[in-house]
Every structure is written in C-alpha cells, then in structure tokens.
Protein backbone atom coordinates (compact mmCIF):
# COMPACT_ATOMS: atom_id res chain seq x y z
CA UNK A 1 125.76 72.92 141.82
CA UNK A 2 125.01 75.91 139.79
CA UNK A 3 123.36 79.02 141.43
CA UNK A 4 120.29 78.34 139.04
CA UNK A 5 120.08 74.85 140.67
CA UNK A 6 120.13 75.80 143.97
CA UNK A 7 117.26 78.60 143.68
CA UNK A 8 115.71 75.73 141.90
CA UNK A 9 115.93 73.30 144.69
CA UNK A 10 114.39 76.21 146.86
CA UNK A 11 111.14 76.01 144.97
CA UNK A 12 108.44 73.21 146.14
CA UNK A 13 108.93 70.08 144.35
CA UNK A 14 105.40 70.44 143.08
CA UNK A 15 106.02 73.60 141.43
CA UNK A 16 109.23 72.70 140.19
CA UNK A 17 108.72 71.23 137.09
CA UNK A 18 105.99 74.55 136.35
CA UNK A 19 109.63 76.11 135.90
CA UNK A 20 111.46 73.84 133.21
CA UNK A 21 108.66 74.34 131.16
CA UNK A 22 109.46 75.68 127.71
CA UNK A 23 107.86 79.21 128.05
CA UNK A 24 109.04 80.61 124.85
CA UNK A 25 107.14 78.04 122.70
CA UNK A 26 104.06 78.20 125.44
CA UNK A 27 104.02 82.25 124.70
CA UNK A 28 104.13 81.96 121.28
CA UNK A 29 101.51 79.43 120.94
CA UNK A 30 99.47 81.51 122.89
CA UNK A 31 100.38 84.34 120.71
CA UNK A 32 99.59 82.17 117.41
CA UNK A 33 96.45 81.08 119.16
CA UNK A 34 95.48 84.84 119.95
CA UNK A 35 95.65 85.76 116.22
CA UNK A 36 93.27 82.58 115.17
CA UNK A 37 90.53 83.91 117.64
CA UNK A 38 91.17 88.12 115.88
CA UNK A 39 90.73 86.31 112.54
CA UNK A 40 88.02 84.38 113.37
CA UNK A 41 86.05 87.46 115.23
CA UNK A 42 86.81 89.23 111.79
CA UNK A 43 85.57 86.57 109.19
CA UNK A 44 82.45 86.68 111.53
CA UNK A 45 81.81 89.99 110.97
CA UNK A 46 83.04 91.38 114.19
CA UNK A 47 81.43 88.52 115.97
CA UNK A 48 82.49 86.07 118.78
CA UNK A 49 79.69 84.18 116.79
CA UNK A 50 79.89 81.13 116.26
CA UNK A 51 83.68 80.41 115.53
CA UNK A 52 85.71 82.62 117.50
CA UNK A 53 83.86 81.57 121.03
CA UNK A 54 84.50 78.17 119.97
CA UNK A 55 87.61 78.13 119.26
CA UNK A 56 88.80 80.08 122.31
CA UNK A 57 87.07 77.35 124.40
CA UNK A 58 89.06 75.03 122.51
CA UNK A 59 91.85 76.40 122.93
CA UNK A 60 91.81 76.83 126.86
CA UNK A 61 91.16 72.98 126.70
CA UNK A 62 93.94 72.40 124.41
CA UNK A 63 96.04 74.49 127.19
CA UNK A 64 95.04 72.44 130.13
CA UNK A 65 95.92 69.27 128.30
CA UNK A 66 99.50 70.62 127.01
CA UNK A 67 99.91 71.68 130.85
CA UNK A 68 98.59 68.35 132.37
CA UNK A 69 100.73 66.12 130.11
CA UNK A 70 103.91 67.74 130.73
CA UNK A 71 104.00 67.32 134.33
CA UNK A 72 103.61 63.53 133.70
CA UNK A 73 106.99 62.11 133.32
CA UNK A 74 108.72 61.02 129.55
CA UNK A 75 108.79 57.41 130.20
CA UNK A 76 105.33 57.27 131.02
CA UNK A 77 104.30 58.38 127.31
CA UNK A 78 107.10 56.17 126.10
CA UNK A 79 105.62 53.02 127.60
CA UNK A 80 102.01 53.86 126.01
CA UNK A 81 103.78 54.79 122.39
CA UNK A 82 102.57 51.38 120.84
CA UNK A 83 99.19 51.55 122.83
CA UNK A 84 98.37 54.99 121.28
CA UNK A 85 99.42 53.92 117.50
CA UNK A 86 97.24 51.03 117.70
CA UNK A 87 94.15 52.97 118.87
CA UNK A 88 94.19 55.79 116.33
CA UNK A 89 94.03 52.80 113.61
CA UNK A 90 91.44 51.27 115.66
CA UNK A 91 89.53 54.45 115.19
CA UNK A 92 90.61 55.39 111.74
CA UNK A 93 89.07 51.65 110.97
CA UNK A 94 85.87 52.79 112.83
CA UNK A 95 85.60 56.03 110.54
CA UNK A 96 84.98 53.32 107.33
CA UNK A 97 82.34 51.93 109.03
CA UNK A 98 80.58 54.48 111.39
CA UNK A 99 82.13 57.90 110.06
CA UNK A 100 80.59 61.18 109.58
CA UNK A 101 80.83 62.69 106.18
CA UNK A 102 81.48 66.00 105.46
CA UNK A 103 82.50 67.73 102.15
CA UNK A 104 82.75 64.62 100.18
CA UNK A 105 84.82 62.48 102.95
CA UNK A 106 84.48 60.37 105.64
CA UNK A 107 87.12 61.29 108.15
CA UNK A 108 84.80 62.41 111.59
CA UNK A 109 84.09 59.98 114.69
CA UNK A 110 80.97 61.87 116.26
CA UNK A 111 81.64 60.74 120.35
CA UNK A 112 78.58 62.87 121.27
CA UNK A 113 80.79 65.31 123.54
CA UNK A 114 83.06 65.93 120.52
CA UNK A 115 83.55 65.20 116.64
CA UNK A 116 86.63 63.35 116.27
CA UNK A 117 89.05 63.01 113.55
CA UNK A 118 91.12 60.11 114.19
CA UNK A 119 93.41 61.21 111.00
CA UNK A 120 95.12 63.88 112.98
CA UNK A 121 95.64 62.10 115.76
CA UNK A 122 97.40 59.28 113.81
CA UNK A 123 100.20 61.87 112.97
CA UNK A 124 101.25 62.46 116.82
CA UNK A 125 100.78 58.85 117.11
CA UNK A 126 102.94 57.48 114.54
CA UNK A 127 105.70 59.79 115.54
CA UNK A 128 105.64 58.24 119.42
CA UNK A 129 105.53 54.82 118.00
CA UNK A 130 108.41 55.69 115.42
CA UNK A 131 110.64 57.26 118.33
CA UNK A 132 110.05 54.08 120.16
CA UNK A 133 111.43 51.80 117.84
CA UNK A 134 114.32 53.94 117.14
CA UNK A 135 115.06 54.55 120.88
CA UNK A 136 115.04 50.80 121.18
CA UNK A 137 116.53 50.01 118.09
CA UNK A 138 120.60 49.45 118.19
CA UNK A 139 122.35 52.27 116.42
CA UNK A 140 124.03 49.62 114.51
CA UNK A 141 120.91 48.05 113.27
CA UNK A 142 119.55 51.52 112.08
CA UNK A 143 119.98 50.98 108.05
CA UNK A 144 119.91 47.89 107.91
CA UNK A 145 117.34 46.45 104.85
CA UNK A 146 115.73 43.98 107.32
CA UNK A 147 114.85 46.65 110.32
CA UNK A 148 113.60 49.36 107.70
CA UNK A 149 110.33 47.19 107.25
CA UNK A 150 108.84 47.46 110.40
CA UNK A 151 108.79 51.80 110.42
CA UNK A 152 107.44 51.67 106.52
CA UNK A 153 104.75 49.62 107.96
CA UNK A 154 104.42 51.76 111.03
CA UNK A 155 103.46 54.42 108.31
CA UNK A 156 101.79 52.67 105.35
CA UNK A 157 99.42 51.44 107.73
CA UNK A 158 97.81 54.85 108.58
CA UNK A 159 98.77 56.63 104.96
CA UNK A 160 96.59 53.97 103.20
CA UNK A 161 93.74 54.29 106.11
CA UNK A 162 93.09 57.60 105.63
CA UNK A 163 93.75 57.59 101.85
CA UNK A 164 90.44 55.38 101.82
CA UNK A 165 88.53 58.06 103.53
CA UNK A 166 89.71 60.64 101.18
CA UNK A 167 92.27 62.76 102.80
CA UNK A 168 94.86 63.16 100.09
CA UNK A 169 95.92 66.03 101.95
CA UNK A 170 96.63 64.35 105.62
CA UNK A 171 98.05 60.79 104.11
CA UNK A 172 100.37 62.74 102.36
CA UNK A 173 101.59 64.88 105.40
CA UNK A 174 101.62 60.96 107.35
CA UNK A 175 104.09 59.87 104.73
CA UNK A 176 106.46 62.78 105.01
CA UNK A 177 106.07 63.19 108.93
CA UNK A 178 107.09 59.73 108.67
CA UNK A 179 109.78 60.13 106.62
CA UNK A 180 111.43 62.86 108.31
CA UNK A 181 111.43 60.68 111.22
CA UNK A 182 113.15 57.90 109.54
CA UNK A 183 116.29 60.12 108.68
CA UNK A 184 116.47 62.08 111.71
CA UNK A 185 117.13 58.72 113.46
CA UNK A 186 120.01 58.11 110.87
CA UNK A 187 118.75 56.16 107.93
CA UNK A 188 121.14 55.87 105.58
CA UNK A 189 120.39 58.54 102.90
CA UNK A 190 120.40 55.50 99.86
CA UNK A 191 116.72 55.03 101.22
CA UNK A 192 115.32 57.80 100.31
CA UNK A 193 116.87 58.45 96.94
CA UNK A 194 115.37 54.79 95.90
CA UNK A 195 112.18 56.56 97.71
CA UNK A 196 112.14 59.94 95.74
CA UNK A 197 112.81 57.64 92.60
CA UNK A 198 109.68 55.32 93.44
CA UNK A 199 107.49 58.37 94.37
CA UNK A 200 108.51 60.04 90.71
CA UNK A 201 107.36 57.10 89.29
CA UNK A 202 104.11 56.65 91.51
CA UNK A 203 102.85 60.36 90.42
CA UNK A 204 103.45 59.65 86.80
CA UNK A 205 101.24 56.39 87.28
CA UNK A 206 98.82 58.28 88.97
CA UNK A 207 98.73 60.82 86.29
CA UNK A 208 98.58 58.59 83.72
CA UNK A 209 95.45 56.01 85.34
CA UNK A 210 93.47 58.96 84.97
CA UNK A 211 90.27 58.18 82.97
CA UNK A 212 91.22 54.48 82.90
CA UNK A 213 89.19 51.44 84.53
CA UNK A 214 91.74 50.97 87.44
CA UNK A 215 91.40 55.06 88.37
CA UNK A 216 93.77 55.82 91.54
CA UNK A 217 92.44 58.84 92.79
CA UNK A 218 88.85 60.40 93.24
CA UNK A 219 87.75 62.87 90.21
CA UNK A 220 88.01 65.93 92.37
CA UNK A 221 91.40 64.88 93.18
CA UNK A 222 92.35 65.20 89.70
CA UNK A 223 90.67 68.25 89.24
CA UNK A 224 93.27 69.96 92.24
CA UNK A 225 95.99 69.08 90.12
CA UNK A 226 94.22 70.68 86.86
CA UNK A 227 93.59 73.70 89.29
CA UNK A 228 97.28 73.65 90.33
CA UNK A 229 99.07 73.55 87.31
CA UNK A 230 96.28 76.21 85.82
CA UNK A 231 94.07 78.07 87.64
CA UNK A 232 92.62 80.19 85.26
CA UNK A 233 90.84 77.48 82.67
CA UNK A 234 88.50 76.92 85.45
CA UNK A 235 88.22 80.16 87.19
CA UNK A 236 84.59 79.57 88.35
CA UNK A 237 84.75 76.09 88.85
CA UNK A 238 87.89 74.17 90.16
CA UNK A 239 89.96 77.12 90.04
CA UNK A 240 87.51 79.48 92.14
CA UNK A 241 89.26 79.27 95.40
CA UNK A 242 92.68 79.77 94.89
CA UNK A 243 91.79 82.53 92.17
CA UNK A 244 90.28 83.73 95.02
CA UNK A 245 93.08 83.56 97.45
CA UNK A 246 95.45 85.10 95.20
CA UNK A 247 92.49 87.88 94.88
CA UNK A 248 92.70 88.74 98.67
CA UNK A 249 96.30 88.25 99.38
CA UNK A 250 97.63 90.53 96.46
CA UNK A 251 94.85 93.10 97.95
CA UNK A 252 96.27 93.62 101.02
CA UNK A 253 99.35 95.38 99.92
CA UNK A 254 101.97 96.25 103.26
CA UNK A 255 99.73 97.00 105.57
CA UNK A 256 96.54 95.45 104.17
CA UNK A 257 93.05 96.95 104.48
CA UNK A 258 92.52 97.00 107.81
CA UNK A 259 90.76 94.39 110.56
CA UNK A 260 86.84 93.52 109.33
CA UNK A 261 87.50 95.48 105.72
CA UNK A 262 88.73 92.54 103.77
CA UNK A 263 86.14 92.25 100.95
CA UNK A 264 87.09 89.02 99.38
CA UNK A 265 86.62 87.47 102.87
CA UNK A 266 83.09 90.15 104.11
CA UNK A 267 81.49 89.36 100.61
CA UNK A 268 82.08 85.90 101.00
CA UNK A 269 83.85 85.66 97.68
CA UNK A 270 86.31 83.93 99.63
CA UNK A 271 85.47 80.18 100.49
CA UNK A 272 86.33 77.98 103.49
CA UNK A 273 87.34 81.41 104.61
CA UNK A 274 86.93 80.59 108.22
CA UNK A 275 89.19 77.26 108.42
CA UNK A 276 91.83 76.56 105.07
CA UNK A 277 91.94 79.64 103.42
CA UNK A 278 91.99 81.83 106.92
CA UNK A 279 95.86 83.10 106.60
CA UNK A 280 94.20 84.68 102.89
CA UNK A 281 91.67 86.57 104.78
CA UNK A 282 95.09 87.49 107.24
CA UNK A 283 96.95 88.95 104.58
CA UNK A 284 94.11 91.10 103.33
CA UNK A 285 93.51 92.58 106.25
CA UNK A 286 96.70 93.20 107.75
CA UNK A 287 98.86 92.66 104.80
CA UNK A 288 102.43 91.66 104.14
CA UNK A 289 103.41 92.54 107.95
CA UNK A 290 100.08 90.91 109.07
CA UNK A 291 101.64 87.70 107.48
CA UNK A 292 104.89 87.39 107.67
CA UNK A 293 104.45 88.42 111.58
CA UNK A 294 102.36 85.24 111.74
CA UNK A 295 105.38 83.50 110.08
CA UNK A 296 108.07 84.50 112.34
CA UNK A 297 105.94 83.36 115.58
CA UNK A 298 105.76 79.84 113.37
CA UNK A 299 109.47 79.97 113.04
CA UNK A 300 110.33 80.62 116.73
CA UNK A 301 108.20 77.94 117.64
CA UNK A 302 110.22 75.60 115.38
CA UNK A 303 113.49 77.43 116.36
CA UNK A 304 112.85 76.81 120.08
CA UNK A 305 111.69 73.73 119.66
CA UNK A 306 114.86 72.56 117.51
CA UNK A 307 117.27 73.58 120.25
CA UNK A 308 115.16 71.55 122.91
CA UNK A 309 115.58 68.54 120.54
CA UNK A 310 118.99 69.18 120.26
CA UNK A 311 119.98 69.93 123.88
CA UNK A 312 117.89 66.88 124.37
CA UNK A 313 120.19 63.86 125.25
CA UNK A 314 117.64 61.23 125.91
CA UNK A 315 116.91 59.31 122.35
CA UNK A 316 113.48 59.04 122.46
CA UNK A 317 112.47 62.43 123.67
CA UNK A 318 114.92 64.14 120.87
CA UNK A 319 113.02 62.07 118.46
CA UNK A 320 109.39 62.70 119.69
CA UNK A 321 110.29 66.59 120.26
CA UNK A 322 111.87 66.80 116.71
CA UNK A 323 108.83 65.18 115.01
CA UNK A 324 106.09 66.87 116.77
CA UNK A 325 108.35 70.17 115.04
CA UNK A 326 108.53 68.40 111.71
CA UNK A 327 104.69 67.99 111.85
CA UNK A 328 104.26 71.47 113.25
CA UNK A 329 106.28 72.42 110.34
CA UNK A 330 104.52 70.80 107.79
CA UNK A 331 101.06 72.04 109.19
CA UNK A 332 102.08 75.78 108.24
CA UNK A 333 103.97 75.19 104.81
CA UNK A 334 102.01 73.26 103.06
CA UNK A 335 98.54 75.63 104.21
CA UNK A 336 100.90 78.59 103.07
CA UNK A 337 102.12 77.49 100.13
CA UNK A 338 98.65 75.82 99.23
CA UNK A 339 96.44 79.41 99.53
CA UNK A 340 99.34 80.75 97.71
CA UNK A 341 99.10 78.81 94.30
CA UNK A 342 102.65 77.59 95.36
CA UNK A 343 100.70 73.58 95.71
CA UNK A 344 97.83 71.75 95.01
CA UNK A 345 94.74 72.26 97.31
CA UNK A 346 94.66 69.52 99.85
CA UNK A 347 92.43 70.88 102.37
CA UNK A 348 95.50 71.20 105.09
CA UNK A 349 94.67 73.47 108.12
CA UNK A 350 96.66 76.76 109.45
CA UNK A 351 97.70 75.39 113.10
CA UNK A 352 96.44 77.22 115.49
CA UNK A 353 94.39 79.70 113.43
CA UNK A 354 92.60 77.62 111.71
CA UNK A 355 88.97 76.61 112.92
CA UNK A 356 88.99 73.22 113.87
CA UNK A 357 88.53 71.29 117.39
CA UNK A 358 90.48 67.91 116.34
CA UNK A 359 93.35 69.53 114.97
CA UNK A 360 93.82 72.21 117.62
CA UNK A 361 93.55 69.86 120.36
CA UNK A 362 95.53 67.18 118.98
CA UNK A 363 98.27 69.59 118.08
CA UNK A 364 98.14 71.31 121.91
CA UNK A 365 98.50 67.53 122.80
CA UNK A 366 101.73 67.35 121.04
CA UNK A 367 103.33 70.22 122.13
CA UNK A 368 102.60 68.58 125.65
CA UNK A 369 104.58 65.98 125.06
CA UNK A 370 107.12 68.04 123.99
CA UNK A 371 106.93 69.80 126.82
CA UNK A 372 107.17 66.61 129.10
CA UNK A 373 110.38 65.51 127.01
CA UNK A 374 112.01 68.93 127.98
CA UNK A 375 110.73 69.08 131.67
CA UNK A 376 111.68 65.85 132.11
CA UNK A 377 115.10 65.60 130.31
CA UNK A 378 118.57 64.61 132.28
CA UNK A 379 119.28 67.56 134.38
CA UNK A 380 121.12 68.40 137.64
CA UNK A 381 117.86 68.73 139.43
CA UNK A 382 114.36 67.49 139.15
C-alpha cells in the first residue's frame, strides 16, 4: 500500500470518492463557465439581465448534476446505456410531432419547468450506447462486416432524426461523434476510407440536387454553403453574420478593446451575439489573448481528460470518457472555426459560454459521467 492509499483509507468512506474526483477538468470548467457568465454580463450591456443570471443558475444546476452522477458508480450508467439511447429517440420522435419552433426549426420539447432539446442529449446518449456494445463486443469481432451494422444504426438512427427537424449542424456533429467512437474501439481503418469516399460522393449529390424536384437540403441550407465559399456576394443578406464576425474579431487586435467596448457586439451589428457568435464578441473585447486563453482552458480540459481515458483500464469507461472528449472537442472547433469563416454556419454552440440551458446541462451531465468513470476506475482503494 502506497502512502497516498493509506491517507486515503483515513478519510470517511463517504467522502472518499469527493477525492478521486478529476479536479483539474472540474476547475477548468468552472473557469470556462466563469468566462460565459463575463461575456454574457458584457453583451448585456453590463447587465446580469436576462442572460448572464440565467445562465449562472444553469450552471450551478449543471454542477450539482456533474457532482451527483459521479458519486454513483460506472456500472450503474453502463446498465442504463441502452435505456438512455432509446429515450432521447423517443423524444427526438416527440419533437416532429409536439416540438417548439424556433428560428426556422423544430428541435425544442417545452416540459413546462424547462425547454428541452432532445438533439443534444442524443450525442451523450449515443456515445454510452456505442461504449456498450464495444465493451461487450469480443475484440475479435470488432471489424468484422457483420458487427459494423448494428453501431451505423446506433448512429443513423439519431443523424436522420434530427436532420428532419433541421439541425444540419447537430446531425452532422452525431455522425462524427459517432465515428470517432467507432475507431477508437479499433475499427479497422478500411471503413472509413470506403466512408470518406461515400461522404465525397454524398456532398457532390447534395450539391448537385440543388434546384431539382428531389431537393436534399432546405434553401437556407444552401445558402450557408454560398455564404461559406463567398461571403462577400451577399454581404447584407446570407453573408451578414460572418462578415460580421470577421468585423469584430479582426477589431480586437492583442489585447482587444476592452470589456463592454466591443462595438460590433454594443451596436448590435453583431447577430446571435449572445449564444453562436459569443467567442466573436470575446475576441473583440479582449482580443487575441482574450481568445486563445479561452482555447488553452478547452485544451486542458481535453488534455486531462485524454490521460483519464488512457489511464483508464476498464473498456467501457475509456470509451465513454474518450467520447464525451471527442464531443467536447467537436463543440469548440467547429463554433471556432465556424465564426471564423474557416466552415459553413451551422448554428453549433461555444460549450460552456454559450447561452443555452439544454446544451450546458447536457454537457455538465457528461462530464459527470466522466467523472464517475474516473472515480470509479480499478484502483487500490475505493
């Protein structure tokens, strides 16, 4: 027994686990968390009024649940994996039917106490039914044609549910969260070669349906990718908000303008300033320090949360710990790169920062059950 392990087994067993939490992820959160409510009080102008409050409630919920699911042991969310997957596409069937719409799409569940969208819930869920399969799956059987249907399915299922809603944005993070998953548990790489192929040749059919009778994607879908590929033939139209974004974050300079002095953001120049475009309002304000700070507390949460993965020795928790990172990931670069001009506008929140009660609390959620994989991973002492 190491020294650590017997100060350990000094401590009350009902504090114990309190100590294997991860604290360097939990501090950064907090610290990524801290910067979404100075942002937020900023694009208010200097108000706690009404998204900064909010979100800070939020976000103390969003604590309590991380905290409360990682004292409740691995096996325990490993035995409801297939029980959560099939209620997130219960609900994302109950958004076509009884849905809220908002902004041209039908992706909210109002539950009275809260507005739901089942959508980012699916993405945690899919990754705890994915780490199932592979935890139970023989290593043997892994790449094997006739035990790759069943995780396609596992992900096709949700990507085409919330494709219908429209959420070109979140279907497309489903697929690659998905993905990720499927070669992390050792997928032979063939797979995804005859993938990248097949998804070459799906964009150029989606391209090229465009105007015709059988259509594959929405007209403002369309429009991203005009915006994308040139921003300035529509600069008051489709192109407005990234021409926008790329207004504020070239502004900023080094140290940007200063907290509450970003114009583009103030004179409301800047849209959706409050929730997609927020880490544009960021850069103005504090400028290139103000974001790339932000980015290294994003890449220490991913760096910590790599080495719990890989320290990890239980299957299914180094699978659910490395996807909630992958999603985690994927949250931050794609927003980035999107306000950027770097990729098409899909209407993909900054985590943490961003304004939003179903993403924040879905994604404090997952970090809990990262949390319960490493408090509750094979150890001298429990």
């Amino acid at each position: 027994m190491t020294y650590l392990e017997y100060k350990i087994r000094a401590v009350p067993r009902g504090f114990r686990k309190l100590l294997y939490l991860n604290w360097p992820i939990i501090l950064l959160l907090c610290a990524a968390g801290a910067i979404g409510i100075i942002m937020l009080t900023s694009v208010a102008g200097n108000s706690w009024h009404p998204w900064a409050s909010a979100q800070l409630k939020r976000f103390f919920v969003g604590f309590a649940l991380m905290i409360s699911i990682a004292m409740v042991p691995i096996w325990f969310w490993k035995s409801m994996s297939v029980l959560a997957y099939i209620t997130s596409l219960v609900l994302l069937i109950l958004v076509e039917f009884f849905g809220s719409t908002g902004m041209g799409a039908q992706r909210w569940l109002d539950l009275g106490f809260i507005t739901l969208q089942p959508s980012e819930m699916a993405k945690i869920t899919l990754i705890m039914v994915l780490a199932f399969y592979y935890d139970w799956l023989p290593d043997q059987h892994v790449s094997k044609p006739q035990w790759i249907i069943a995780p396609l399915a596992l992900i096709f299922l949700p990507f085409f549910l919330v494709l219908q809603q429209p959420d070109l944005g979140t279907s497309l993070l489903i697929v690659l969260g998905g993905g990720v998953m499927i070669f992390l548990a050792g997928v032979h790489w063939g797979y995804f070669g005859v993938a990248l192929s097949l998804s070459v040749g799906a964009i150029l059919t989606i391209l090229y349906s465009r105007g015709t009778d059988w259509q594959l994607l929405n007209e403002y879908q369309y429009r991203r990718i005009d915006t994308f590929l040139d921003p300035s033939s529509d600069p008051l139209g489709a192109g407005y908000h990234i021409t926008q974004s790329k207004i504020a974050l070239g502004s900023g300079g080094w140290t940007g303008r200063g907290f509450g002095q970003g114009t583009q953001s103030r004179l409301n120049f800047l849209p959706e300033k409050h929730t997609d475009f927020i880490f544009t309002t960021l850069a103005e304000e504090f400028g290139f320090i103000g974001g790339i700070s932000l980015l290294i507390v994003y890449t220490l949460i991913v760096a910590f949360a790599i080495i719990a993965a890989i320290r990890n020795k239980d299957r299914f928790s180094s699978l659910l710990i490395y996807g909630v990172t992958v999603t985690f990931f994927l949250y931050f670069a794609v927003n980035m790169a999107m306000v950027m001009g770097l990729a098409p506008v899909v209407g993909v929140p900054l985590p943490l920062v961003s304004y939003g009660g179903s993403s924040l609390l879905v994604l404090m959620v997952a970090f809990g059950l990262l949390q319960s994989a490493h408090v509750h991973k094979p150890r001298g002492v429990i």
